[in-house]
C-alpha atoms as a PDB file:
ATOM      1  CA  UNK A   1      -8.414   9.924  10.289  1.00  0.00           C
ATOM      2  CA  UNK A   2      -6.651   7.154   8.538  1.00  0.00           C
ATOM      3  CA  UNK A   3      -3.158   5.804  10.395  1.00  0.00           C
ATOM      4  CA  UNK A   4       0.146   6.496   8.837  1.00  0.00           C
ATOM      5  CA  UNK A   5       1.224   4.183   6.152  1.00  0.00           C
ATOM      6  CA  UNK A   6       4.841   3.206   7.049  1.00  0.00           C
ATOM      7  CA  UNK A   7       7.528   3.829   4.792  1.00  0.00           C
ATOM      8  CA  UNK A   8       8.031   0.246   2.962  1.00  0.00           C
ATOM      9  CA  UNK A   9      11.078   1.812   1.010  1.00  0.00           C
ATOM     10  CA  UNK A  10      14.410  -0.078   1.510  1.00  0.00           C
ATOM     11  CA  UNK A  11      17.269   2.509   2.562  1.00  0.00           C
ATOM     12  CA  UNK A  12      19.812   1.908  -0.155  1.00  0.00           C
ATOM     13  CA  UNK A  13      23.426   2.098   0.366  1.00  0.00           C
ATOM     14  CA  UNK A  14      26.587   0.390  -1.639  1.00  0.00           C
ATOM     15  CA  UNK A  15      29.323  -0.826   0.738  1.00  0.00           C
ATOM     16  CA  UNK A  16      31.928  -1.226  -1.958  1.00  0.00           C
ATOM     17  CA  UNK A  17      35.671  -0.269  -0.990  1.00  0.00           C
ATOM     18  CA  UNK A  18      36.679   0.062  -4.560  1.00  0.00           C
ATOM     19  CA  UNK A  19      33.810   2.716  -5.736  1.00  0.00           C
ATOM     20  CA  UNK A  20      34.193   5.805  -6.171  1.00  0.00           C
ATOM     21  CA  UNK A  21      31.409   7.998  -4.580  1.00  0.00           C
ATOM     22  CA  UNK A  22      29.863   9.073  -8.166  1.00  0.00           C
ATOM     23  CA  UNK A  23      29.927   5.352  -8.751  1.00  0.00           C
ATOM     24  CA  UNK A  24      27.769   4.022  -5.385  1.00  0.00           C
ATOM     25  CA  UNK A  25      25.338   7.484  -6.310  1.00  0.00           C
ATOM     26  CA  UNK A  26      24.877   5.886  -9.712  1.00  0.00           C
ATOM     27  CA  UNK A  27      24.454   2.167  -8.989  1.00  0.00           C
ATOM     28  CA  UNK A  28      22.120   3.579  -6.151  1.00  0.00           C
ATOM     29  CA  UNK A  29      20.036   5.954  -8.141  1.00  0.00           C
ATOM     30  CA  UNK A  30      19.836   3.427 -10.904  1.00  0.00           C
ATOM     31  CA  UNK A  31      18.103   0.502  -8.244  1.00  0.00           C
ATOM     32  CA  UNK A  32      15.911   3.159  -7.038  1.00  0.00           C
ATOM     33  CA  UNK A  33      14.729   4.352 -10.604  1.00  0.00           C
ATOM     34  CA  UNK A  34      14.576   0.512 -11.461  1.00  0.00           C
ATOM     35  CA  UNK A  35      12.378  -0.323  -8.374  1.00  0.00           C
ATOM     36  CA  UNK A  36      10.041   3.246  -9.189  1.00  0.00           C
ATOM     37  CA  UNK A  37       9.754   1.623 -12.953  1.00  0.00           C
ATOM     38  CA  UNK A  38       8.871  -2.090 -12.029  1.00  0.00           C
ATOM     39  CA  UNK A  39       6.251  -1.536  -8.801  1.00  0.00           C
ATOM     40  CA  UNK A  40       2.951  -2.664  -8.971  1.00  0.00           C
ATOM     41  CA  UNK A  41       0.355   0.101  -9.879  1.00  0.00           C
ATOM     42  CA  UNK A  42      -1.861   1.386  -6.530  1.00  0.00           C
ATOM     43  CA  UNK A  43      -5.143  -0.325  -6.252  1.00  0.00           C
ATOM     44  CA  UNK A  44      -8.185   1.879  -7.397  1.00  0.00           C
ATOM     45  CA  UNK A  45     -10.131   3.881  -4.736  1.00  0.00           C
ATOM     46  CA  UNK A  46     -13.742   2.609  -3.805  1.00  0.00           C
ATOM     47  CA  UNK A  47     -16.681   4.414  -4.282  1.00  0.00           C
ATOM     48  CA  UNK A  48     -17.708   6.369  -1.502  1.00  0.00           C
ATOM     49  CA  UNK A  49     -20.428   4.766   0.110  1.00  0.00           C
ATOM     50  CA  UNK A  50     -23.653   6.341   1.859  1.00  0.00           C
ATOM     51  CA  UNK A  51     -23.739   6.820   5.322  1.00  0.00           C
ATOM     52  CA  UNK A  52     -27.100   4.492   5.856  1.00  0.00           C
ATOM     53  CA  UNK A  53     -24.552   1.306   4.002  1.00  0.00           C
ATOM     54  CA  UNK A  54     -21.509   2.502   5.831  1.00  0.00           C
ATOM     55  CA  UNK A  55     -23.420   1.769   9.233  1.00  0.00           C
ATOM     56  CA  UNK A  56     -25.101  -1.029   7.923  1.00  0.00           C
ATOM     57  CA  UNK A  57     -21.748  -2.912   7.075  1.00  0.00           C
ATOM     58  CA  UNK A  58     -19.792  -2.058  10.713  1.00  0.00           C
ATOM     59  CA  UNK A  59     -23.486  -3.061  12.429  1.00  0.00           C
ATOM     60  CA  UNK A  60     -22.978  -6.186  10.110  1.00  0.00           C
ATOM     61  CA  UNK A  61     -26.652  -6.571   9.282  1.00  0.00           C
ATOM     62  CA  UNK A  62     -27.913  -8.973   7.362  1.00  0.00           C
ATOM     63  CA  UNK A  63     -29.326  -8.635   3.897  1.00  0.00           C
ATOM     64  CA  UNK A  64     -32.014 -11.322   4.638  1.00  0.00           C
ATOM     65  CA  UNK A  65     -33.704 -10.949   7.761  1.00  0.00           C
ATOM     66  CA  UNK A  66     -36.356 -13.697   7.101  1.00  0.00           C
ATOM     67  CA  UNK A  67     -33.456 -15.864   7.449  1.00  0.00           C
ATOM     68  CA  UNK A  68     -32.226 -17.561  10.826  1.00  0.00           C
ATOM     69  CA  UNK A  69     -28.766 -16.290  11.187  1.00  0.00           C
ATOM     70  CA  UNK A  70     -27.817 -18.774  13.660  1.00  0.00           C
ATOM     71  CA  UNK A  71     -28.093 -21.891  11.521  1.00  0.00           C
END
């Protein structure tokens, strides 16, 4: 099971004496859509891999075996 991915979101919130509550909700929703618009895209899934690679890569064997590892 993969961890949790934490919530990198920043909680927005205007502090402004002189706004209005419609006019914090708008600034607000209007950073949010603006930061939605502008992220960067997700990274593409990998391939699954087989089960024989899978184990091969957390064993960390070597592709070479010929070859001293230790030099």
């Amino acid at each position: 099971m993969m961890p949790a991915m934490p919530n990198r979101r920043p909680q927005l919130s205007i502090v402004a004496p002189a706004a209005s509550p419609e006019e914090a909700a708008a600034v607000v929703a209007a950073l949010e859509r603006f930061m939605r618009e502008t992220a960067p895209t997700a990274a593409p899934a990998l391939p699954p891999v087989s089960g024989w690679v899978g184990a091969a890569r957390l064993e960390a064997v070597e592709r070479a075996p010929g070859r001293e590892p230790w030099l």
